[in-house]
Protein backbone atom coordinates (compact mmCIF):
# COMPACT_ATOMS: atom_id res chain seq x y z
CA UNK A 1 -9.79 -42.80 55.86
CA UNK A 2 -11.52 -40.06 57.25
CA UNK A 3 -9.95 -37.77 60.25
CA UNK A 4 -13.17 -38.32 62.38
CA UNK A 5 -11.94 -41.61 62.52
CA UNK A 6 -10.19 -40.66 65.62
CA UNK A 7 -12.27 -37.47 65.95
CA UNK A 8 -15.66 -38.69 66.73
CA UNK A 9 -16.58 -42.11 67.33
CA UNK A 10 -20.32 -43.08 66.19
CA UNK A 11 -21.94 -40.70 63.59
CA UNK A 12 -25.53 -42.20 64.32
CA UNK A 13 -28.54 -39.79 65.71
CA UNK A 14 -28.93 -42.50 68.56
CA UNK A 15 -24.98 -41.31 69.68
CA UNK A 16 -25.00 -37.80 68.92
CA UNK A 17 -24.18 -35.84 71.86
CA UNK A 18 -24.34 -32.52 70.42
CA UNK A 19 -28.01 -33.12 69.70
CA UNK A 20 -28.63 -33.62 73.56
CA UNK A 21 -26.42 -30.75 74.54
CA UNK A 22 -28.14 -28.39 72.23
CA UNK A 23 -31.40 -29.38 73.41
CA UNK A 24 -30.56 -28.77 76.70
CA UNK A 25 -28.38 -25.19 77.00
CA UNK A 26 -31.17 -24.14 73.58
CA UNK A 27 -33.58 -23.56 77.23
CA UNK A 28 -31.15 -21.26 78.70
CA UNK A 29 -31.39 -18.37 76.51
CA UNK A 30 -33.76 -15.62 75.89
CA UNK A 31 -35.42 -17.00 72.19
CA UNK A 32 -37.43 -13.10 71.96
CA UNK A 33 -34.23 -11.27 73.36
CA UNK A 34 -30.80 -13.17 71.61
CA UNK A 35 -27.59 -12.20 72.07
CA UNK A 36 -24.90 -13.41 69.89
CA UNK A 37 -24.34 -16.73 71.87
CA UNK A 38 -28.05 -17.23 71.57
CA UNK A 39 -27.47 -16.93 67.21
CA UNK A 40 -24.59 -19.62 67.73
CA UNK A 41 -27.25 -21.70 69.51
CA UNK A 42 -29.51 -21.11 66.72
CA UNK A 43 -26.79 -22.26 63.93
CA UNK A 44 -26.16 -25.67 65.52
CA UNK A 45 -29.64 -25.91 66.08
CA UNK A 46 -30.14 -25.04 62.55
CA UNK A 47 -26.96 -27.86 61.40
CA UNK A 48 -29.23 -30.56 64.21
CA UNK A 49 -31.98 -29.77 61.48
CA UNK A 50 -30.39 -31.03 58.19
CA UNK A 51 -31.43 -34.14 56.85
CA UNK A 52 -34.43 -34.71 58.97
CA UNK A 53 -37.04 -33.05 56.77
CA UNK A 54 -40.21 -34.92 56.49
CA UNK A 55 -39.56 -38.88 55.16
CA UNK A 56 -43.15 -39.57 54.95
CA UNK A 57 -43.76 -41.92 51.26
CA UNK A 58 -40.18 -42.04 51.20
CA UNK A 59 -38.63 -45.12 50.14
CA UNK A 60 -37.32 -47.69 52.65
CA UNK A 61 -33.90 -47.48 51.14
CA UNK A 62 -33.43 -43.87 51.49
CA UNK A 63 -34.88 -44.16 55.12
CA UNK A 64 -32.28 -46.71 56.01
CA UNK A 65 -29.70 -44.19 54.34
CA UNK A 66 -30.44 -41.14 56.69
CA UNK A 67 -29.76 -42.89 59.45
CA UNK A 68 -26.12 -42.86 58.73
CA UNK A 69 -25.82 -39.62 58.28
CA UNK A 70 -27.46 -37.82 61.00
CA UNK A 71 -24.42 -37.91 63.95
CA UNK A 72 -22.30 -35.63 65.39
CA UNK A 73 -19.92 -35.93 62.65
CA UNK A 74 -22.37 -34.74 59.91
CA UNK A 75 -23.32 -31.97 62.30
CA UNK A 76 -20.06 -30.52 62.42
CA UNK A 77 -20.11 -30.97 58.32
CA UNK A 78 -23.47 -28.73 58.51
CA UNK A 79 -22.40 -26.33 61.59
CA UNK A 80 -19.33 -25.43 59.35
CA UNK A 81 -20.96 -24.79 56.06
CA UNK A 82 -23.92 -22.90 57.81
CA UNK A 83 -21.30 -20.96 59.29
CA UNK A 84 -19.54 -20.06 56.19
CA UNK A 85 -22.67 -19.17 54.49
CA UNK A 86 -23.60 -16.72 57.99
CA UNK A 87 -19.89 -15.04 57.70
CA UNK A 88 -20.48 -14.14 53.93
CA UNK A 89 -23.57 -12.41 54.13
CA UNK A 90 -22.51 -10.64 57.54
CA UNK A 91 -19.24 -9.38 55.33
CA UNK A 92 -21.24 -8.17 52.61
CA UNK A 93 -24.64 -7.10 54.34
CA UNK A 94 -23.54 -6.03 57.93
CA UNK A 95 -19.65 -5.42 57.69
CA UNK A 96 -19.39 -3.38 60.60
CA UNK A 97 -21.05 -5.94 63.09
CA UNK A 98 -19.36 -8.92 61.22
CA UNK A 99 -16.66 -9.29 63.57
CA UNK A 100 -18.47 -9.19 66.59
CA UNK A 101 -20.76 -11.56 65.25
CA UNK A 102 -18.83 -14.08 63.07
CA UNK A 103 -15.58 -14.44 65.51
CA UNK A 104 -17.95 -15.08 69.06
CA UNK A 105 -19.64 -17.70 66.74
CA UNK A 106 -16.40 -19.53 65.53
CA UNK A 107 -14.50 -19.37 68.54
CA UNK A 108 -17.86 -21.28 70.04
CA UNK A 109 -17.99 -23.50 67.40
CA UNK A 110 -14.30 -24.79 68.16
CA UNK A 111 -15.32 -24.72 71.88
CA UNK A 112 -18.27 -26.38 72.41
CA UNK A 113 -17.70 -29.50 69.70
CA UNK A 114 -14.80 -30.30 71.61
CA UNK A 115 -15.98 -30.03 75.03
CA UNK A 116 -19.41 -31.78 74.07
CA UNK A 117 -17.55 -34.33 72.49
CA UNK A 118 -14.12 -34.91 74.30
CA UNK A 119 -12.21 -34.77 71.22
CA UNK A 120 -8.72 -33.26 70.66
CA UNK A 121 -9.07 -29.63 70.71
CA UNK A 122 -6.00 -28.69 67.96
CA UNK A 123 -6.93 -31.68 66.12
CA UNK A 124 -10.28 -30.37 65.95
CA UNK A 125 -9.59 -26.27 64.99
CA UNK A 126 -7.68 -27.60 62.17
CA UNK A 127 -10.40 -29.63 60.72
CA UNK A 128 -12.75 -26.81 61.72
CA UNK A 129 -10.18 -24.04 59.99
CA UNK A 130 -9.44 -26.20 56.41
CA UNK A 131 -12.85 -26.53 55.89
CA UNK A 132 -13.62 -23.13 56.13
CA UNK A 133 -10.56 -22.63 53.93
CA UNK A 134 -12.07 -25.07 51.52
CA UNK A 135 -15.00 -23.14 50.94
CA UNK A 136 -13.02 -19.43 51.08
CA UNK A 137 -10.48 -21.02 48.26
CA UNK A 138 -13.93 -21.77 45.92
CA UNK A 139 -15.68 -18.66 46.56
CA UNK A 140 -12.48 -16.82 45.78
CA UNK A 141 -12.08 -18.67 42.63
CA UNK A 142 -15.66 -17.34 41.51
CA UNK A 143 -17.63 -20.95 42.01
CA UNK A 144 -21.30 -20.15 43.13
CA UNK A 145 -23.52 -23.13 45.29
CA UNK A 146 -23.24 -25.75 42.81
CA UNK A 147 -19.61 -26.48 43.82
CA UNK A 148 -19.91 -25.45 47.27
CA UNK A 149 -22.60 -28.00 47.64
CA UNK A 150 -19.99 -30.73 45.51
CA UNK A 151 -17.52 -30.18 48.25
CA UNK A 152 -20.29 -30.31 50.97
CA UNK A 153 -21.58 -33.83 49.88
CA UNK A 154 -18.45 -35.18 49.59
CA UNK A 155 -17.51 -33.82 53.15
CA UNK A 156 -20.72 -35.75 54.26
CA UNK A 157 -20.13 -38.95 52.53
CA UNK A 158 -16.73 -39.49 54.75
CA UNK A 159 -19.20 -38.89 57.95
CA UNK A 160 -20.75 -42.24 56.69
CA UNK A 161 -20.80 -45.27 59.50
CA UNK A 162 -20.13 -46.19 62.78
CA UNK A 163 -16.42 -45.82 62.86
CA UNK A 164 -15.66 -44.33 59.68
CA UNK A 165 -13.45 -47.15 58.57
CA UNK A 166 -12.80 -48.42 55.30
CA UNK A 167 -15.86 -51.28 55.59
CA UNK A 168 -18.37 -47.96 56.19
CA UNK A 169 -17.09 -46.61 52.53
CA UNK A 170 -19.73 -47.24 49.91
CA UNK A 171 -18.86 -50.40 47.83
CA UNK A 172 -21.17 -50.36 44.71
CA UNK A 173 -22.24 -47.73 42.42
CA UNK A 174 -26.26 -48.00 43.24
CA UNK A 175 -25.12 -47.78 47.44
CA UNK A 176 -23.26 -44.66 45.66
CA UNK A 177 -25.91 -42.85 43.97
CA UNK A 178 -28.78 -43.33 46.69
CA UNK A 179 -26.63 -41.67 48.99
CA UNK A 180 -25.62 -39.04 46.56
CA UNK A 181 -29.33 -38.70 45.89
CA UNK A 182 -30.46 -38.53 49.85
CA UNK A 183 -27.57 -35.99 50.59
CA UNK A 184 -28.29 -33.83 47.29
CA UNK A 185 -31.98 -33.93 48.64
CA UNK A 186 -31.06 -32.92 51.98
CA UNK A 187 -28.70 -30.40 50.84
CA UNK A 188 -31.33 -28.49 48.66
CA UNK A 189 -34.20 -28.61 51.58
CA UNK A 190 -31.45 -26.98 54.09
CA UNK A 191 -30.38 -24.28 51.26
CA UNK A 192 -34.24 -23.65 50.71
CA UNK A 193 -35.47 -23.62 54.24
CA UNK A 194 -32.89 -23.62 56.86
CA UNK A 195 -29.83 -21.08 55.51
CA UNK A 196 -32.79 -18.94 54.87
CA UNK A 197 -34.14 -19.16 58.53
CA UNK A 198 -30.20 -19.31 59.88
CA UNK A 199 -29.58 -15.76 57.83
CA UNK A 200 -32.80 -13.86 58.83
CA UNK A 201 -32.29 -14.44 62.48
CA UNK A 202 -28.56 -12.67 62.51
CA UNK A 203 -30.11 -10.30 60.15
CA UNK A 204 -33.12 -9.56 62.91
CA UNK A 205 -30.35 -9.61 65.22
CA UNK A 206 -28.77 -6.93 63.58
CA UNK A 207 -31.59 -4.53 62.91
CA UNK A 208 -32.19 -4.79 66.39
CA UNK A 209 -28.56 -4.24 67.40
CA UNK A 210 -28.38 -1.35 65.00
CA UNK A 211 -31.66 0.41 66.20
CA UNK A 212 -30.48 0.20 69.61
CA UNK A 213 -27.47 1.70 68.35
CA UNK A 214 -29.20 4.27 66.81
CA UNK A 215 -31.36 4.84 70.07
CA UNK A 216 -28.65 4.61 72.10
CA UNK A 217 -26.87 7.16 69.70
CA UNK A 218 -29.42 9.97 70.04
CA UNK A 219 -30.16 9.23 73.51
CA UNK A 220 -26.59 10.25 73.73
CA UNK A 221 -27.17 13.07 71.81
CA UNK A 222 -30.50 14.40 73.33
CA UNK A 223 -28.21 14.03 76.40
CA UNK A 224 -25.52 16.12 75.40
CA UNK A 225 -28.23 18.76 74.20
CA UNK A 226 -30.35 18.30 77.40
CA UNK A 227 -26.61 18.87 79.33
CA UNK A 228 -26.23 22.33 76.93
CA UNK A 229 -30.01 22.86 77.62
CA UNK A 230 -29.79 23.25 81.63
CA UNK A 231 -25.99 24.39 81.38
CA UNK A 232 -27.51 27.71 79.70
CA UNK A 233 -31.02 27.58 80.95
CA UNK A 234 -28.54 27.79 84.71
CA UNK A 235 -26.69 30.21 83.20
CA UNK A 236 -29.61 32.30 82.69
CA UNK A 237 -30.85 32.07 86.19
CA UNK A 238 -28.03 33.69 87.47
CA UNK A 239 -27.97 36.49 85.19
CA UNK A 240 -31.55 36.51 86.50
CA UNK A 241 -30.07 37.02 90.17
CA UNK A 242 -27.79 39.44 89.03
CA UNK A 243 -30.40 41.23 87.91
CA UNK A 244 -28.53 41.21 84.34
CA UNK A 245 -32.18 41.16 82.67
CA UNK A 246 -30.66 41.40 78.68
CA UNK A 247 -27.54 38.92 78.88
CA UNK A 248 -30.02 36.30 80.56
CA UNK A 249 -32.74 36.83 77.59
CA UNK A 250 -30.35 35.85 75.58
CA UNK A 251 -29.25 32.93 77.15
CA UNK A 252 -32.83 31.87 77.62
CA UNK A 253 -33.15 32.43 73.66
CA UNK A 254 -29.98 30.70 73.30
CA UNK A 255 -32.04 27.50 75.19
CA UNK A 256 -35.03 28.12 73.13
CA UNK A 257 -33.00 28.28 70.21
CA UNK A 258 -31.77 24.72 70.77
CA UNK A 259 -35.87 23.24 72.01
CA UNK A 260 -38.22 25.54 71.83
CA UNK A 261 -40.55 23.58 73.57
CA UNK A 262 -38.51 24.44 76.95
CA UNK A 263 -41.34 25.68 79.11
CA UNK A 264 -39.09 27.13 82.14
CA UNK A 265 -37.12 28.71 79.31
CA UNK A 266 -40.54 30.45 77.88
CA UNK A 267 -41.48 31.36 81.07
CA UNK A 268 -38.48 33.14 82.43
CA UNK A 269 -37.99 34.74 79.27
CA UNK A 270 -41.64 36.04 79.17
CA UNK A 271 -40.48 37.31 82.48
CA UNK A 272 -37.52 39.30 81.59
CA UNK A 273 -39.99 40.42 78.20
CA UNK A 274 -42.34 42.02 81.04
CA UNK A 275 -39.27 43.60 83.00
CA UNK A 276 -37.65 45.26 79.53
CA UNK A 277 -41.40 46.51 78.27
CA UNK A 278 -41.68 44.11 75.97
CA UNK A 279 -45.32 42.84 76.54
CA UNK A 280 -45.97 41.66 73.14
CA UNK A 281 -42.84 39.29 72.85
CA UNK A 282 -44.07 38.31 76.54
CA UNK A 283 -47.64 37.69 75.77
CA UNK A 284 -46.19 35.02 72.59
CA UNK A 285 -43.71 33.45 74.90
CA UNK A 286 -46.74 32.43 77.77
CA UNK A 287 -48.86 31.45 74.87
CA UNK A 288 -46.24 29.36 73.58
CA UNK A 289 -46.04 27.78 76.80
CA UNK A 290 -49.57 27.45 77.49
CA UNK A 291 -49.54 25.45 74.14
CA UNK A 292 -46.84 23.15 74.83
CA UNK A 293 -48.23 22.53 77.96
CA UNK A 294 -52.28 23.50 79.39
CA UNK A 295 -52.05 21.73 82.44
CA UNK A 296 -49.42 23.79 83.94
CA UNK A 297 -50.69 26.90 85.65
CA UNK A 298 -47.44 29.23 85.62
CA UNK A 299 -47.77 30.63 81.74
CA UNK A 300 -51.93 31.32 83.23
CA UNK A 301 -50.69 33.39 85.84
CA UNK A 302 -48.03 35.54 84.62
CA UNK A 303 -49.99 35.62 81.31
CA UNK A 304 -52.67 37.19 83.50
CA UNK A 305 -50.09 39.72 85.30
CA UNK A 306 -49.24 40.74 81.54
CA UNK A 307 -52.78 41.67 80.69
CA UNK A 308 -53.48 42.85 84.40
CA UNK A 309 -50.73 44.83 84.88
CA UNK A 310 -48.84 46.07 81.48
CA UNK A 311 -51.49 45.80 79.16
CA UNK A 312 -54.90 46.43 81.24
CA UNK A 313 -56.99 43.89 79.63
CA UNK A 314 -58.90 42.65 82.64
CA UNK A 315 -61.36 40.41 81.20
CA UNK A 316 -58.48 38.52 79.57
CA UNK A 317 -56.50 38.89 82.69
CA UNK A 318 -59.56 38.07 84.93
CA UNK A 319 -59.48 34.62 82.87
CA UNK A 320 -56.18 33.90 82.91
CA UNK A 321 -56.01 34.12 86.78
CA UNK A 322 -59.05 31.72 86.91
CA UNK A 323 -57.51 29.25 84.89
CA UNK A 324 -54.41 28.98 86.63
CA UNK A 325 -56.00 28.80 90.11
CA UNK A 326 -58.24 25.66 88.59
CA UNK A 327 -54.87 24.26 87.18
CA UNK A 328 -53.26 25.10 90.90
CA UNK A 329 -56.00 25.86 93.79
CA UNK A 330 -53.17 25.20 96.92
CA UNK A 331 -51.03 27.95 94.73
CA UNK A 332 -51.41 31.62 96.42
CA UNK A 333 -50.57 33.42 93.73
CA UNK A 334 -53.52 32.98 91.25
CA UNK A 335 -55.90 34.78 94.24
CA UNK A 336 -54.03 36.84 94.72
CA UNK A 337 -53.39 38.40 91.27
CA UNK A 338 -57.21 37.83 91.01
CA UNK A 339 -58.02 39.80 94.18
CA UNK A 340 -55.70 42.30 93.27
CA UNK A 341 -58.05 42.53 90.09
CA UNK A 342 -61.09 42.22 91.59
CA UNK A 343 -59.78 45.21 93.67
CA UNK A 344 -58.88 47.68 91.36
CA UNK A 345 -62.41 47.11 89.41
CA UNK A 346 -64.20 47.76 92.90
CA UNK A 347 -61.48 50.82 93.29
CA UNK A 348 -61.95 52.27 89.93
CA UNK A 349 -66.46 51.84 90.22
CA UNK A 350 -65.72 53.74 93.78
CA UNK A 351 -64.09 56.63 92.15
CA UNK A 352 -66.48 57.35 89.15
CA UNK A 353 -69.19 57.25 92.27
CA UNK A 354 -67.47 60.23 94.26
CA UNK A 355 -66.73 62.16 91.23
CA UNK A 356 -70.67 61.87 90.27
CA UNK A 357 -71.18 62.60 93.90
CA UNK A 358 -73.20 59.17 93.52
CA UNK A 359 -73.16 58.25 97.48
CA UNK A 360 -75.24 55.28 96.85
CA UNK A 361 -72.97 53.37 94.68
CA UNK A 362 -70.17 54.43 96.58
CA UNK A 363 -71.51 53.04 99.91
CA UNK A 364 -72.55 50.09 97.82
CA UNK A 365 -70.74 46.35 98.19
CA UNK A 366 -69.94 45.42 94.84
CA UNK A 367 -69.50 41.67 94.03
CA UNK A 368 -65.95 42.85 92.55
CA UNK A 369 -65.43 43.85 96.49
CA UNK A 370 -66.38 40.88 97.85
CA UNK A 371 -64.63 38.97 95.21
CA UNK A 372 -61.50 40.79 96.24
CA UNK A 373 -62.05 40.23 100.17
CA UNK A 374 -62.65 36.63 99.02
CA UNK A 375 -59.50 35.83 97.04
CA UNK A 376 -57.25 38.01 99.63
CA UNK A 377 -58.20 35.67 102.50
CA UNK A 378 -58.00 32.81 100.40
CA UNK A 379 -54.13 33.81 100.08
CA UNK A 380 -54.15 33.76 103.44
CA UNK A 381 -55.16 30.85 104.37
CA UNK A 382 -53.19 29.15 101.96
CA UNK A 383 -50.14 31.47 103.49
CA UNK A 384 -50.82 32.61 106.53
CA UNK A 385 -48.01 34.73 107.16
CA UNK A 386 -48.72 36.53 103.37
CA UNK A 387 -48.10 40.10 104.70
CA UNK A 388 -49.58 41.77 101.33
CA UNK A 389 -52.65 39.96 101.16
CA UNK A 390 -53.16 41.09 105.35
CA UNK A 391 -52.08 44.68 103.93
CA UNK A 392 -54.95 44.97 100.90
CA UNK A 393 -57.35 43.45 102.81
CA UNK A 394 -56.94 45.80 105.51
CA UNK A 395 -56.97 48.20 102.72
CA UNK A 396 -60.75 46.92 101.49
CA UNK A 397 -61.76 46.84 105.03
CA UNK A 398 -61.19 50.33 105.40
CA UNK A 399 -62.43 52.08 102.35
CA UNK A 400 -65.96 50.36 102.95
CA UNK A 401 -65.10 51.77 107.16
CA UNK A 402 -65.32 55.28 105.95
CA UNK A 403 -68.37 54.91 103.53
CA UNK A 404 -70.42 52.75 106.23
CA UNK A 405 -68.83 53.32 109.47
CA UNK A 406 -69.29 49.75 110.14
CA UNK A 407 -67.76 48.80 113.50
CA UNK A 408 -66.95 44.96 111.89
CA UNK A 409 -65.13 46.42 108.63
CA UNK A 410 -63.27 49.04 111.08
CA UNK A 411 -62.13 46.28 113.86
CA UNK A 412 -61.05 43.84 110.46
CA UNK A 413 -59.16 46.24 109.03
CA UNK A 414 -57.80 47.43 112.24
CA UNK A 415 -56.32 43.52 112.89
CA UNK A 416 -55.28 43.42 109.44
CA UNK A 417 -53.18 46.35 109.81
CA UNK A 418 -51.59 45.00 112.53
CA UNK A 419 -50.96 41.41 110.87
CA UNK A 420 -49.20 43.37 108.12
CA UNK A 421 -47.20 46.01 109.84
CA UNK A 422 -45.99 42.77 112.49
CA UNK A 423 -44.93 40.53 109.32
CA UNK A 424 -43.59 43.31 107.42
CA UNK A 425 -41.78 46.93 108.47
CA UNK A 426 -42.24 47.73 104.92
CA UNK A 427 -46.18 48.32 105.41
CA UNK A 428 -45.18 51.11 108.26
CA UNK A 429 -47.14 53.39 106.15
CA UNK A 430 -50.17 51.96 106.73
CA UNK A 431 -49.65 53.08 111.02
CA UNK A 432 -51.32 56.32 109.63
CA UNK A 433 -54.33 54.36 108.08
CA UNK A 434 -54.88 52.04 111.44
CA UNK A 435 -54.45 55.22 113.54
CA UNK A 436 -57.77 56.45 111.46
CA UNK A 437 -59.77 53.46 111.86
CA UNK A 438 -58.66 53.45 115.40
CA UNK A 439 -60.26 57.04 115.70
CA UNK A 440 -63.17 56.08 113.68
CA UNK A 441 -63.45 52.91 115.93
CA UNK A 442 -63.71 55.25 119.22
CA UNK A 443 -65.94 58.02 116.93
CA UNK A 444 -68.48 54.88 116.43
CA UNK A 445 -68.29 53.72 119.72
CA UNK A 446 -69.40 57.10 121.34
CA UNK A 447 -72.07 57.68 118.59
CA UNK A 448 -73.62 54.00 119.72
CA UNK A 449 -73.09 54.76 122.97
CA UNK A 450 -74.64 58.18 122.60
């Protein structure tokens, strides 16, 4: 007599209660997203499955057969082989996740048949545990399917019946072999379809667990860099403030070394190129930048300073400015590197006027001067308290004062003098220059009223 005798008590579909369990707590987990209670799920699903492949043109006698064999009690037979099977490939395919797969799974296995089905729980993990030694002892002694399959069907024959007494035991030899036939039958359709489908969703499982891994890995990693990254990119910024212009080149390079596609990195390095002469290296590091990233304006502007101001490339400069008051127009800076530019083109035209004694041009309003005036009170409306942009523009004001002896450019760069000198003591220099459009002021005045 078999030990479900007092184990389980009918082994008919109509009785199984692990079929409506599973059917039930199968809708509370995430099918796309499974975790490893979700696989267990999936393996007594998988065990619900045997024997119920399609009986369509089957005969009558095997029909009446499969009914006897598709209770709880056959289930278990099924949930432990499947389980088995599951455990040996995770050993030999995924060793290091076996254990956190393949013990979860058994412990639940022991669980939940005994709490579905109100059976003795020791009773029960000793049934569960020789079984499992069963198949271990024939694996170890080098038998393949065939005789795991022998010692399968002969586990499912003592499932047989209502109550698993001895009138449920099969009494002649052609009872014997249709049942041997239907459970040989059902055994090669589960092998064939369901192992399969049991195996490949642990194995998704762990691709999926090990590419997370692997993410979570070099997340971890990029991290750690990322951590190195703004330790020394810091670093650097204080040298900066120190005014320690070679140690914090290096540790920018030190950065760049690590991701050289670390735009603050390029930047400040450029930066510190500029300050130590080196306007080559500080052109590549802005172009770099610009590269990695063309909608940033920063690399445009001091790019643009590096033509403007170490190199003297003003077209070159004159775009770079441009560009990186499109990328930026609330930023200051751009006009005002650009009127600065404009500027010192007006200056320079100026100059080769008076030394050709060519009054006309001088006295002339070149669009590079109104360009200038333009971008300089752009600044300052942007920032009105920018005390440089008040100073050139005072500046512009009165070198067009002296050539015209307009009373508008003298009064705007008298007021822009003023702005300058009262946001900065620095510009005290300039007192000189307002006292002389001051006395030009009066001179004009006296002329008109003359």
């Amino acid at each position: 007599m078999s030990i479900f005798s007092w184990l389980f008590s009918k082994n008919t579909e109509k009785n199984s209660m692990v079929r409506k369990w599973i059917l039930q707590e199968i809708k509370k987990v995430d099918i796309e997203n499974p975790d490893v209670y979700a696989l267990f799920l999936g393996l007594i699903q998988t065990a619900v499955y045997w024997g119920k492949y399609d009986t369509k043109g089957q005969d009558d006698q095997i029909l009446q057969v499969s009914k006897q064999y598709l209770g709880d009690a056959t289930i278990f037979e099924i949930a432990a082989y499947t389980y088995y099977r599951v455990e040996i490939w995770l050993n030999k395919e995924q060793p290091e996740l076996a254990k956190q797969i393949a013990l979860p799974i058994r412990e639940w296995i022991a669980e939940k048949f005994h709490t579905v089905l109100y059976v003795d729980e020791r009773q029960f993990n000793q049934l569960f545990e020789e079984q499992l030694l069963r198949y271990k002892s024939l694996t170890s002694a080098g038998k393949g399917l065939t005789e795991l399959h022998l010692e399968l069907e002969q586990r499912i024959l003592l499932t047989k019946g209502d109550r698993f007494n001895k009138q449920s035991l099969i009494k002649d030899s052609a009872s014997a072999a249709l049942e041997s036939q239907y459970i040989k039958n059902s055994l090669a359709k589960y092998e064939e379809i369901n192992i399969p489908e049991a195996i490949a969703s642990i194995q998704q499982y762990c691709e999926k667990h090990s590419k997370m891994k692997f993410e979570e890995k070099k997340s971890k990693s990029q991290q750690l860099n990322q951590n190195h990254e703004q330790r020394d990119y810091l670093y650097g910024m204080a040298l900066v403030a120190q005014q320690d212009w070679v140690r914090a080149c290096n540790a920018f390079t030190k950065v760049l070394s690590a991701n050289p596609k670390h735009y603050d990195a390029l930047i400040q390095r450029g930066l510190l190129y500029s300050t130590l002469g080196q306007y080559v290296d500080a052109l590549q590091d802005f172009t770099v930048a610009i590269e990695l990233n063309p909608n940033e304006s920063a690399a445009y502007l001091h790019r643009g300073k590096c033509y403007h101001h170490n190199l003297r490339v003003k077209d070159k400069s004159l775009a770079d400015y441009s560009e990186a008051i499109r990328l930026a127009p609330n930023s200051a800076a751009g006009y005002f590197g650009r009127g600065e530019l404009y500027d010192e083109i007006a200056l320079h035209k100026e100059k080769q006027a008076l030394e050709k004694n060519d009054h006309l041009t001088y006295a002339h309003v070149s669009e590079e001067f109104l360009a200038a005036i333009h971008d300089y009170s752009q600044v300052i409306v942007l920032e009105p308290e920018h005390d440089a942009a008040y100073a050139n523009r005072a500046l512009l004001y009165a070198r067009k004062a002296r050539a015209f002896q307009d009373l508008d450019d003298i009064e705007n760069a008298i007021a822009d003098f003023e702005k300058a000198m009262s946001l900065n003591w620095e510009h005290g220099y300039l007192y000189k220059q307002q006292d002389e459009m001051k006395e030009l002021l009066e001179d004009s005045q006296l002329e008109k009223e003359a």
